[in-house]
Protein backbone atom coordinates (compact mmCIF):
# COMPACT_ATOMS: atom_id res chain seq x y z
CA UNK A 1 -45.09 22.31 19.86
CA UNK A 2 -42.03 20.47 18.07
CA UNK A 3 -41.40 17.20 18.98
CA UNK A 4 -37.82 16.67 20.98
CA UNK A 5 -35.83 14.64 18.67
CA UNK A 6 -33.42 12.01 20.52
CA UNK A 7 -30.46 9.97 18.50
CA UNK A 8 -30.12 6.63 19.75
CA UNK A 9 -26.53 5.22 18.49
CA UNK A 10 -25.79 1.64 19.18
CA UNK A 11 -23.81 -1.18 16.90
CA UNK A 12 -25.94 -2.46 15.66
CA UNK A 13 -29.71 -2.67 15.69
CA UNK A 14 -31.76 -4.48 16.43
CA UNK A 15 -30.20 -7.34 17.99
CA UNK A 16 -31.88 -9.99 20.08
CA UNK A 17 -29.81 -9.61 23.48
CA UNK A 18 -30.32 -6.03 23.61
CA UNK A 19 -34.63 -6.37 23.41
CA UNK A 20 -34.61 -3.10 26.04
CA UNK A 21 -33.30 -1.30 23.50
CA UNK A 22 -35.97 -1.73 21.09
CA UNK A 23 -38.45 -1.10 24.17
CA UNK A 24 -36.92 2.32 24.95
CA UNK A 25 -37.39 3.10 21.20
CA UNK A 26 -40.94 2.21 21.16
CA UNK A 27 -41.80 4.09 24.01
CA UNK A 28 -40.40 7.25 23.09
CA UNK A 29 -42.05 7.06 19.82
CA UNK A 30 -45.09 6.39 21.59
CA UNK A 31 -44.49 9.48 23.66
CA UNK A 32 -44.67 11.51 20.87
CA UNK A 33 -40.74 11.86 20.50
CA UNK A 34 -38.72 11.85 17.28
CA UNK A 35 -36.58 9.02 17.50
CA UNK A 36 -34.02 8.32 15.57
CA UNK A 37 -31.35 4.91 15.84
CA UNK A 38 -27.99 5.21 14.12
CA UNK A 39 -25.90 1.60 13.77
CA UNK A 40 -22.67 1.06 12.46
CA UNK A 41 -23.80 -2.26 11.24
CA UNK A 42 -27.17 -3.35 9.53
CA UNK A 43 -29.09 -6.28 11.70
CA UNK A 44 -31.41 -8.53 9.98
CA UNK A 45 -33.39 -8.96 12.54
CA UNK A 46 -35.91 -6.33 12.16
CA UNK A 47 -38.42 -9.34 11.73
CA UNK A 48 -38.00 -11.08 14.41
CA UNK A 49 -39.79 -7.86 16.48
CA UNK A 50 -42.59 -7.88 15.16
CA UNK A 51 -43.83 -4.81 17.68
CA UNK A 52 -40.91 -2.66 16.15
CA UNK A 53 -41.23 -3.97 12.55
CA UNK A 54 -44.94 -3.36 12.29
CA UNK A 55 -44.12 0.47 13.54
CA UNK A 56 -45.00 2.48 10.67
CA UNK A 57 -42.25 4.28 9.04
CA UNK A 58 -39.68 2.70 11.23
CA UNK A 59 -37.45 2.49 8.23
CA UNK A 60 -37.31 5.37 7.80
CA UNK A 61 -35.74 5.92 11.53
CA UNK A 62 -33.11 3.57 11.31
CA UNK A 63 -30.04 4.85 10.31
CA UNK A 64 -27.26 2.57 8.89
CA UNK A 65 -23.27 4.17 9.17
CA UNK A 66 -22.12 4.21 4.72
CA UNK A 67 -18.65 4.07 6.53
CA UNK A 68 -16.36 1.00 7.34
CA UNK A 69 -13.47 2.21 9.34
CA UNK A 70 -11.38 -0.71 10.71
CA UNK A 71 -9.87 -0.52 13.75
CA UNK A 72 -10.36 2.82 14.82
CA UNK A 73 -13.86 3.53 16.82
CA UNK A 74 -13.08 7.06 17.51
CA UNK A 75 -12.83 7.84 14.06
CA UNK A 76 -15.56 5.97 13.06
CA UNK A 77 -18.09 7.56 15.77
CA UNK A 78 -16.88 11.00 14.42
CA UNK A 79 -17.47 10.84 10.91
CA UNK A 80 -20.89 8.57 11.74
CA UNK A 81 -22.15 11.25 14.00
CA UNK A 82 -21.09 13.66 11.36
CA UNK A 83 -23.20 11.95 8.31
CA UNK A 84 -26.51 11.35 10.91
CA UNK A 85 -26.92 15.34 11.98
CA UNK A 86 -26.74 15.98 8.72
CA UNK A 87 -29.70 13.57 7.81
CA UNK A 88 -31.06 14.81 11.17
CA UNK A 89 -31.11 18.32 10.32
């Protein structure tokens, strides 16, 4: 059977005030999904969760946005969503 793949878009990722985020991810890569995080903005606090960072191949599933659009979200979540399905698929 294929796994389910499930796109996770946040800001940024992952940041310390949003630790249930990085808990959702880990269980739904431990339930055998394909998860994948897209952020508009690199964190560096990969590190500091050390659960998460030890993940193997969790690099790999972090997606960073290659576009800066200021001001203008809608935009930006259009083209980003754009750029991730077609790393996705």
């Amino acid at each position: 059977m294929k796994k389910k793949k499930i796109a996770i878009v946040v800001q940024k990722f992952p940041v310390a005030s949003e630790t249930f985020i990085v808990t959702k991810v880990l269980n739904l890569l431990e339930s055998n999904y394909d998860v994948h995080v897209f952020a508009f903005s690199k964190s560096k606090l990969l590190g500091h969760f050390k659960v998460l960072a030890s993940y193997k191949g969790i690099e790999d599933r972090i997606h960073i946005s290659p576009i800066a659009y200021k001001n203008n979200f809608i935009k930006l979540l259009s083209k980003t969503v754009q750029c991730f399905c077609k790393a996705l698929f």
